[in-house]
C-alpha atoms as a PDB file:
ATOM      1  CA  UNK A   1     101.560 103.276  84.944  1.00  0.00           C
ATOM      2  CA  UNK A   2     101.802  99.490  83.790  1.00  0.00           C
ATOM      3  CA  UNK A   3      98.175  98.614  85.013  1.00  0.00           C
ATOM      4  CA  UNK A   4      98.329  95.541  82.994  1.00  0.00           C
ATOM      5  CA  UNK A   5     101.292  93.887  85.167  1.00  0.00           C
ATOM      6  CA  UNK A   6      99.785  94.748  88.292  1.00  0.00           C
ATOM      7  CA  UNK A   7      96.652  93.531  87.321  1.00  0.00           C
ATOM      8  CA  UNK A   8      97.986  90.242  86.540  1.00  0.00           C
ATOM      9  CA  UNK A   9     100.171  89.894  89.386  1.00  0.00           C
ATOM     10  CA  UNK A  10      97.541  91.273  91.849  1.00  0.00           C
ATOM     11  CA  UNK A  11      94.600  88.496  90.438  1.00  0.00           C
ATOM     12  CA  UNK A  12      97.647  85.455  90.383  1.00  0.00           C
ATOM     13  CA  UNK A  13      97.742  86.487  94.008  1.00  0.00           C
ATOM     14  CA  UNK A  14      94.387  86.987  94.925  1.00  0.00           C
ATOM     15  CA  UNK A  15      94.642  90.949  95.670  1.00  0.00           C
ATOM     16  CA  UNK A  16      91.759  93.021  94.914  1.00  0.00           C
ATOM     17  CA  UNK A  17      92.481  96.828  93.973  1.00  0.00           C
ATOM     18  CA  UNK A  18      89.735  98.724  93.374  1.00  0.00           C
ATOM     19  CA  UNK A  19      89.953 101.869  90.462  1.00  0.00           C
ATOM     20  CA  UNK A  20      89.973 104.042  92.790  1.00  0.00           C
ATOM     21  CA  UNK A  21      93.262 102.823  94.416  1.00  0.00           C
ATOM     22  CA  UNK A  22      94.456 102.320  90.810  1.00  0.00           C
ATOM     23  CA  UNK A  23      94.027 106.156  90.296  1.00  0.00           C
ATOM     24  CA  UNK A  24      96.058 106.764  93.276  1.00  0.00           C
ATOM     25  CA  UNK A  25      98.715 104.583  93.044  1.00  0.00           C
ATOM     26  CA  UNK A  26      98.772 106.641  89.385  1.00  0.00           C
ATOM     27  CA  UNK A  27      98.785 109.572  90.787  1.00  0.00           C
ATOM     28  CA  UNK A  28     101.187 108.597  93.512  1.00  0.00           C
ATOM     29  CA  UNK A  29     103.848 107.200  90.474  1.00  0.00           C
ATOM     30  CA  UNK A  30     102.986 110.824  88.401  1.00  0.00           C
ATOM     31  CA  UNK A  31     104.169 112.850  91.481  1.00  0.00           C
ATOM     32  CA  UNK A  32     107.525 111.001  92.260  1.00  0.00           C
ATOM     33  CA  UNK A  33     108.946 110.884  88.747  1.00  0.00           C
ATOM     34  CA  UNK A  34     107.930 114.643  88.338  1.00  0.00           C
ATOM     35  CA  UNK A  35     109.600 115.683  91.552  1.00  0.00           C
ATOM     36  CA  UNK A  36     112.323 113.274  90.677  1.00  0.00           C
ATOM     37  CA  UNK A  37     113.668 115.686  87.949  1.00  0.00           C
ATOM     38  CA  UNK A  38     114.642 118.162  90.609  1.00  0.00           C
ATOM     39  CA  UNK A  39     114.878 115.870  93.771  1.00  0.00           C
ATOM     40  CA  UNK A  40     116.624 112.468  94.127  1.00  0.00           C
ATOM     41  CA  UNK A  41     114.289 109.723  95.131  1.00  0.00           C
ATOM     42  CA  UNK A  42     114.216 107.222  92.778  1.00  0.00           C
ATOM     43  CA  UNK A  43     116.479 105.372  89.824  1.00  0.00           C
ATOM     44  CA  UNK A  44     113.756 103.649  88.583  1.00  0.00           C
ATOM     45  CA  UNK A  45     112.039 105.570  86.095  1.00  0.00           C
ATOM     46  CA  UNK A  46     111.143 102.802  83.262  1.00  0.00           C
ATOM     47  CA  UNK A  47     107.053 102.472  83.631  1.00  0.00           C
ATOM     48  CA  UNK A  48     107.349  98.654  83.661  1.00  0.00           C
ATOM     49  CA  UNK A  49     110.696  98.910  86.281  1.00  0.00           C
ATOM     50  CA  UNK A  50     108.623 101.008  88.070  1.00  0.00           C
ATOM     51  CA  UNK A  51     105.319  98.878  88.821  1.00  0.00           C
ATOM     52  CA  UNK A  52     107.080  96.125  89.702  1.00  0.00           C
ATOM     53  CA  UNK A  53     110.215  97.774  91.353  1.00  0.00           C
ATOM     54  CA  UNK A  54     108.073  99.973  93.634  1.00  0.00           C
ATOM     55  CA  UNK A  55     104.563  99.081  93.151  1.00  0.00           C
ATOM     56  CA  UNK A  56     103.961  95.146  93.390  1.00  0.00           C
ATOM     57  CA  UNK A  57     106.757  95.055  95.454  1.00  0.00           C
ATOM     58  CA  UNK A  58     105.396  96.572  98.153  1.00  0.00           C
ATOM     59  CA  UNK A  59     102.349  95.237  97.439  1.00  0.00           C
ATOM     60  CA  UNK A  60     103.613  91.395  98.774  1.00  0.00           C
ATOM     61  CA  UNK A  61     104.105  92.702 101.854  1.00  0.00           C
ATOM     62  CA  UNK A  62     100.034  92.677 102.378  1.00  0.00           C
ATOM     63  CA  UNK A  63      99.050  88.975 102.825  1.00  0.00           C
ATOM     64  CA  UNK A  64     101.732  89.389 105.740  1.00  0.00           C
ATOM     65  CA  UNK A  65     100.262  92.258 107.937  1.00  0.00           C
ATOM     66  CA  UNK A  66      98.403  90.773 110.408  1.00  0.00           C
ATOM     67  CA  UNK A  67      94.554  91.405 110.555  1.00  0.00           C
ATOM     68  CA  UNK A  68      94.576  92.300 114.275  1.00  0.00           C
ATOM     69  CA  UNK A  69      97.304  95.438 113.715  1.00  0.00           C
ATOM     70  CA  UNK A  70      96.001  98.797 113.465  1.00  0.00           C
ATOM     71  CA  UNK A  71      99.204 100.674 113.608  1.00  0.00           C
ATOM     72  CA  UNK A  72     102.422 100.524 110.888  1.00  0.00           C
ATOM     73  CA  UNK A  73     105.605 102.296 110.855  1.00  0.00           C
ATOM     74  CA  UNK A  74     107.534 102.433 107.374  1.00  0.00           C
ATOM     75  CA  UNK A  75     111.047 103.259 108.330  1.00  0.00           C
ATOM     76  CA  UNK A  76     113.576 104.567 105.747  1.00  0.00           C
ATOM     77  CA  UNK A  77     110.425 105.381 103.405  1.00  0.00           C
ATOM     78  CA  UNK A  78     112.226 107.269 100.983  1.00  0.00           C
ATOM     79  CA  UNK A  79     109.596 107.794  97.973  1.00  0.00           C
ATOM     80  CA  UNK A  80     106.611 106.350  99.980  1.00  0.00           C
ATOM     81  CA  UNK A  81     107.166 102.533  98.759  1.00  0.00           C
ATOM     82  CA  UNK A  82     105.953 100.720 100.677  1.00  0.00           C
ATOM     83  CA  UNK A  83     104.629 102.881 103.063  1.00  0.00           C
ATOM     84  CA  UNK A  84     101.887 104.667 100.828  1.00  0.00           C
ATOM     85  CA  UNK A  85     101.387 101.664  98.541  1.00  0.00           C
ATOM     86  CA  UNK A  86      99.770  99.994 101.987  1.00  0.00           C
ATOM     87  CA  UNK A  87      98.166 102.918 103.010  1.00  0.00           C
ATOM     88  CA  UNK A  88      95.870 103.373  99.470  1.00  0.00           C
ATOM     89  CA  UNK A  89      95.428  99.532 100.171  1.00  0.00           C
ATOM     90  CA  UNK A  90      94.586  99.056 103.768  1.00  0.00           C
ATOM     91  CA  UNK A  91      92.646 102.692 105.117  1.00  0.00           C
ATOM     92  CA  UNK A  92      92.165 100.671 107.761  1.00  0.00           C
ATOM     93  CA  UNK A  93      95.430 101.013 108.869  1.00  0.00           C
ATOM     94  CA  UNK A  94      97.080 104.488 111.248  1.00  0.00           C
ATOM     95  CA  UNK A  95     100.779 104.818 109.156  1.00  0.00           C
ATOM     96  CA  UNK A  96     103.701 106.657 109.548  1.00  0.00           C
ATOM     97  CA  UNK A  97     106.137 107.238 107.199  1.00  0.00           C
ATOM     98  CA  UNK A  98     109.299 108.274 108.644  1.00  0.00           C
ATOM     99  CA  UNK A  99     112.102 109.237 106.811  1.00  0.00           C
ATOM    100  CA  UNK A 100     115.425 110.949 108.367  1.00  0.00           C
ATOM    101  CA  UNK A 101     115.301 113.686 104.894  1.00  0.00           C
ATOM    102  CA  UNK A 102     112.911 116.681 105.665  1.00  0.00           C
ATOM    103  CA  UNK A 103     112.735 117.079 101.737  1.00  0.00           C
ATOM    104  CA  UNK A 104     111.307 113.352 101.216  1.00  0.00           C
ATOM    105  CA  UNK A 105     109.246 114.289 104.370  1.00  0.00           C
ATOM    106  CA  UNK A 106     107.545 117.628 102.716  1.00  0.00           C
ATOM    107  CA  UNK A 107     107.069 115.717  99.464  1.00  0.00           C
ATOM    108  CA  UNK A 108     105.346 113.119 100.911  1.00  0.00           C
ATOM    109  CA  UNK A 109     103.161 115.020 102.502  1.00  0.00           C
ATOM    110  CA  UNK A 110     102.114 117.058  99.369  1.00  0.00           C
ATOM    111  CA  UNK A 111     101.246 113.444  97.948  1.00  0.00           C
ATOM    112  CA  UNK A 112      99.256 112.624 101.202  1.00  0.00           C
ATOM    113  CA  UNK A 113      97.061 116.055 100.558  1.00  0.00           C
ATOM    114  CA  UNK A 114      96.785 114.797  96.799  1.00  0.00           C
ATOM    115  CA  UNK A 115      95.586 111.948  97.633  1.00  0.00           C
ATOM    116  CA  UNK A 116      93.291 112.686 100.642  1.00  0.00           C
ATOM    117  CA  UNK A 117      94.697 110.247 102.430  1.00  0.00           C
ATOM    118  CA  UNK A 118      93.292 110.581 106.388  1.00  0.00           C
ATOM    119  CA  UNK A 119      95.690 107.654 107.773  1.00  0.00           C
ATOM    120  CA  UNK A 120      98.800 108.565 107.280  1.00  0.00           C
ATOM    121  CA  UNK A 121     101.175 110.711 109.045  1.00  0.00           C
ATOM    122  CA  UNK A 122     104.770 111.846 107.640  1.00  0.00           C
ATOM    123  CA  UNK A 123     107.504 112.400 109.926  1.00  0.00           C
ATOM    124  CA  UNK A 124     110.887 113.819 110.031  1.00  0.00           C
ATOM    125  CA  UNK A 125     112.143 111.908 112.583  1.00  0.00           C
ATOM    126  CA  UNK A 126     114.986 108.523 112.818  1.00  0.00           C
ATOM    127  CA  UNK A 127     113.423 104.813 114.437  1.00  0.00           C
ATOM    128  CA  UNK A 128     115.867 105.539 117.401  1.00  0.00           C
ATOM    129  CA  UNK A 129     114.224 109.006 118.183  1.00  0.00           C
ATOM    130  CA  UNK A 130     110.503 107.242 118.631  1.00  0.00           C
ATOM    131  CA  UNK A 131     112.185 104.609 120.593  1.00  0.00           C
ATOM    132  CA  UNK A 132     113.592 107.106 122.943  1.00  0.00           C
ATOM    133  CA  UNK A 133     110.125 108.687 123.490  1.00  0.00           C
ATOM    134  CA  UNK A 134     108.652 104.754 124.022  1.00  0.00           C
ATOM    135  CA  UNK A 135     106.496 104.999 120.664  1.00  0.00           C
ATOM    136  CA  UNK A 136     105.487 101.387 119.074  1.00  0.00           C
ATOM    137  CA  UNK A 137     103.795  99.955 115.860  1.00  0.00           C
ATOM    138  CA  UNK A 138     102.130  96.764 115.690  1.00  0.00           C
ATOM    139  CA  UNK A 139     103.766  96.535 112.662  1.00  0.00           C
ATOM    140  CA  UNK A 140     107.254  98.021 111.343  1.00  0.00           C
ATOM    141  CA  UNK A 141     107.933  97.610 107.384  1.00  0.00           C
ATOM    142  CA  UNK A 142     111.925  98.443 106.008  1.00  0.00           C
ATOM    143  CA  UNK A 143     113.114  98.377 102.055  1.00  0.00           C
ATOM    144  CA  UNK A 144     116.553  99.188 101.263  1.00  0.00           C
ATOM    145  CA  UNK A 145     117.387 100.732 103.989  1.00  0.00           C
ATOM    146  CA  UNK A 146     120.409  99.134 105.644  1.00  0.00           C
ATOM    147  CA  UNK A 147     121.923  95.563 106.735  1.00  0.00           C
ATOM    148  CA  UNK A 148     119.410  93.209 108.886  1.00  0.00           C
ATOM    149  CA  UNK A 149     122.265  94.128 111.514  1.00  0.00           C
ATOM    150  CA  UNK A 150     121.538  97.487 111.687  1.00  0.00           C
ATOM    151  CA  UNK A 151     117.586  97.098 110.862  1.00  0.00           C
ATOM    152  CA  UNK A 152     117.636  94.516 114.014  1.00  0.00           C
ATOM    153  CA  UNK A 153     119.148  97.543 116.253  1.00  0.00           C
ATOM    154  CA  UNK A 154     117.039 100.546 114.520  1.00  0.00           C
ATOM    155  CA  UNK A 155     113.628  99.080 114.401  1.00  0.00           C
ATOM    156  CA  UNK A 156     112.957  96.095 117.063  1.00  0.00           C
ATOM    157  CA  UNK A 157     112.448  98.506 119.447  1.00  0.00           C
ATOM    158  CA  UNK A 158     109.698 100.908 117.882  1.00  0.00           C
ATOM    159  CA  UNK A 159     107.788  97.192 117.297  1.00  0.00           C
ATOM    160  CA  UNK A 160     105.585  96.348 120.200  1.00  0.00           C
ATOM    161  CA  UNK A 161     105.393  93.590 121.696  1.00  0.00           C
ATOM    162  CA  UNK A 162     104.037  90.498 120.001  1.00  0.00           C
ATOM    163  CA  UNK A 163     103.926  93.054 117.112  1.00  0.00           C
ATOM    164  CA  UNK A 164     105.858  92.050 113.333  1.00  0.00           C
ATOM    165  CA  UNK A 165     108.766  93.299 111.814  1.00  0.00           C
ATOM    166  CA  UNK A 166     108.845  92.881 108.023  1.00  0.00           C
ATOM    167  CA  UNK A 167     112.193  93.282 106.251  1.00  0.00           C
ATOM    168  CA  UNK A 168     112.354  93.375 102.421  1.00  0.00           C
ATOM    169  CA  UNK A 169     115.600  91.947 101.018  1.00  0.00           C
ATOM    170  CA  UNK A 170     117.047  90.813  97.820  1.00  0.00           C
ATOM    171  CA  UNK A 171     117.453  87.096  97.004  1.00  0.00           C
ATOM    172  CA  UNK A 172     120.708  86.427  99.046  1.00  0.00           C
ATOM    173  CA  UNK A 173     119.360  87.261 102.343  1.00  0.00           C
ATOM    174  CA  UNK A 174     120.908  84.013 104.413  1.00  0.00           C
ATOM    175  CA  UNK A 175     124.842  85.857 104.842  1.00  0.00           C
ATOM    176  CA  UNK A 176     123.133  89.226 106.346  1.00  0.00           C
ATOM    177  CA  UNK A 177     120.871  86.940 108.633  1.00  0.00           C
ATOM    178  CA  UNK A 178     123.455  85.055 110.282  1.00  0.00           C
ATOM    179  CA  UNK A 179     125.342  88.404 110.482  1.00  0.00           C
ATOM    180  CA  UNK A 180     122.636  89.802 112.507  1.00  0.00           C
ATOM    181  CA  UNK A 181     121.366  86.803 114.626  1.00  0.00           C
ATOM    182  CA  UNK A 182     122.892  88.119 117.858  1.00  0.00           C
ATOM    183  CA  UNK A 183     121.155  91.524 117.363  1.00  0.00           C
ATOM    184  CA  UNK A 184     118.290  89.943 117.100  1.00  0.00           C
ATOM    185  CA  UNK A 185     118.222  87.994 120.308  1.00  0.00           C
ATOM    186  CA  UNK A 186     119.081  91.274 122.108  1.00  0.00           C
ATOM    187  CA  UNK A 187     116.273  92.735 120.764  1.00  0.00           C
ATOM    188  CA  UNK A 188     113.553  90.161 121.278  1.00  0.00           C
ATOM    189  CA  UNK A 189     113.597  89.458 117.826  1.00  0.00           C
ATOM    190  CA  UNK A 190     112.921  86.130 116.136  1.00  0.00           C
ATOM    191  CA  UNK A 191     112.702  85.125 112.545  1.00  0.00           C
ATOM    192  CA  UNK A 192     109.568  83.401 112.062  1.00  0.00           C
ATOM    193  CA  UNK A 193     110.013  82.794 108.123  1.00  0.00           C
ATOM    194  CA  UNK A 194     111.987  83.794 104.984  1.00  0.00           C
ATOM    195  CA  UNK A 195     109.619  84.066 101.961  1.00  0.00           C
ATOM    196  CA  UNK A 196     111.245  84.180  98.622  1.00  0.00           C
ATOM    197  CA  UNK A 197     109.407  85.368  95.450  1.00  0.00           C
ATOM    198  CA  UNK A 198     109.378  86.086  91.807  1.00  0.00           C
ATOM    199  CA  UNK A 199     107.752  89.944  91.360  1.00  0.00           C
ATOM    200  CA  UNK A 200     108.267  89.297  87.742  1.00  0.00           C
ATOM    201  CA  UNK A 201     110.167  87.007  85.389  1.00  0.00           C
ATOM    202  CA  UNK A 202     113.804  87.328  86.598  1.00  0.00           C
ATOM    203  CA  UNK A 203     113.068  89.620  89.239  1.00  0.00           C
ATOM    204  CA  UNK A 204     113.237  87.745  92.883  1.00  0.00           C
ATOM    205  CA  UNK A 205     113.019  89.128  96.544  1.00  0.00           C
ATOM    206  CA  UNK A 206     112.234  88.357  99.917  1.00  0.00           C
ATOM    207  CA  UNK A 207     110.632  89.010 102.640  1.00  0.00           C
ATOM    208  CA  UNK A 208     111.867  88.482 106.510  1.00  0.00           C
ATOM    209  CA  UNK A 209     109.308  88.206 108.893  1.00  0.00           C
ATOM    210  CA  UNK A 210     110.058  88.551 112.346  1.00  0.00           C
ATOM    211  CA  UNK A 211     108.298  88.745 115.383  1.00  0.00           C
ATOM    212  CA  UNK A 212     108.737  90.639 118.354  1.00  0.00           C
ATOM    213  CA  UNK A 213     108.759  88.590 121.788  1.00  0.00           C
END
């Protein structure tokens, strides 16, 4: 792993991570690229790509989790970014990661027993299921998972009321937000800011923050 970027990036932004997280994060990074020779879940297998791809990327989404919520939902969390990344980081915090792929499921549960993580649950289940059965998060996280559209319809209604819905976008977010303004008025959703930032030289991406009426 590229400590030395993270480092950087995490003092420039005033995030502490402790060796301990470092290790796991490590050991996190070790077990997708392995399993990634016989299962699909990443592209990004560079070491420097990779921390700041996967790792400090999901790492800006901290300073925007509110310190009231106790409960997060990563939908769509494919390889555990950024779903695990907040979990090593806030223990504090009951997560799900819920991915629609029973494979990515069992795998991420293997790293979960790895890591002796006790907050963290991993289900094989689709937003719209846990909506049926009335199950919210204070806090919903998305990364690459569809249009804002779609995300509007798929994960407002797993977020509880007054609860936040973070959506992690490339830089040209503004078409796919006007696309999806209706959708969010039908689902109590209202964009409370657009944050855009540089992960690394080059390298920009933003975060929607939207909150749940």
């Amino acid at each position: 792993m590229c400590f030395q970027i993270i480092e950087e990036w995490a003092a420039k932004n005033g995030i502490e991570i402790t060796p301990a997280q470092y290790q796991m994060l490590e050991t996190h990074q070790c077990m997708v690229l392995d399993t990634n020779k016989k299962m699909n879940l990443t592209a990004i297998t560079d070491p420097y790509d990779f921390a700041v791809k996967h790792i400090i990327d999901s790492l800006t989404l901290l300073p925007y989790i509110p310190a009231t919520a106790t409960t997060l939902a990563d939908v769509g969390t494919g390889a555990g970014y950024p779903g695990l990344v907040l979990a090593i980081m806030r223990p504090d915090l009951s997560i799900v990661l819920l991915d629609s792929l029973r494979k990515r499921v069992n795998f991420l549960q293997q790293v979960v027993d790895e890591l002796g993580l006790t907050n963290v649950e991993c289900l094989h289940a689709r937003a719209v299921e846990l909506a049926g059965a009335g199950i919210m998060f204070d806090v919903c996280t998305a990364r690459a998972v569809a249009s804002m559209e779609k995300l509007a319809k798929w994960v407002l209604p797993i977020v509880a009321p007054g609860g936040t819905f973070l959506a992690m976008k490339g830089p040209e977010v503004t078409k796919e937000l006007a696309s999806a303004e209706k959708m969010l008025t039908k689902r109590g959703g209202t964009i409370q800011k657009v944050n855009m930032m540089e992960i690394a030289r080059g390298i920009m991406h933003s975060i929607v923050v939207i909150c749940k009426e």
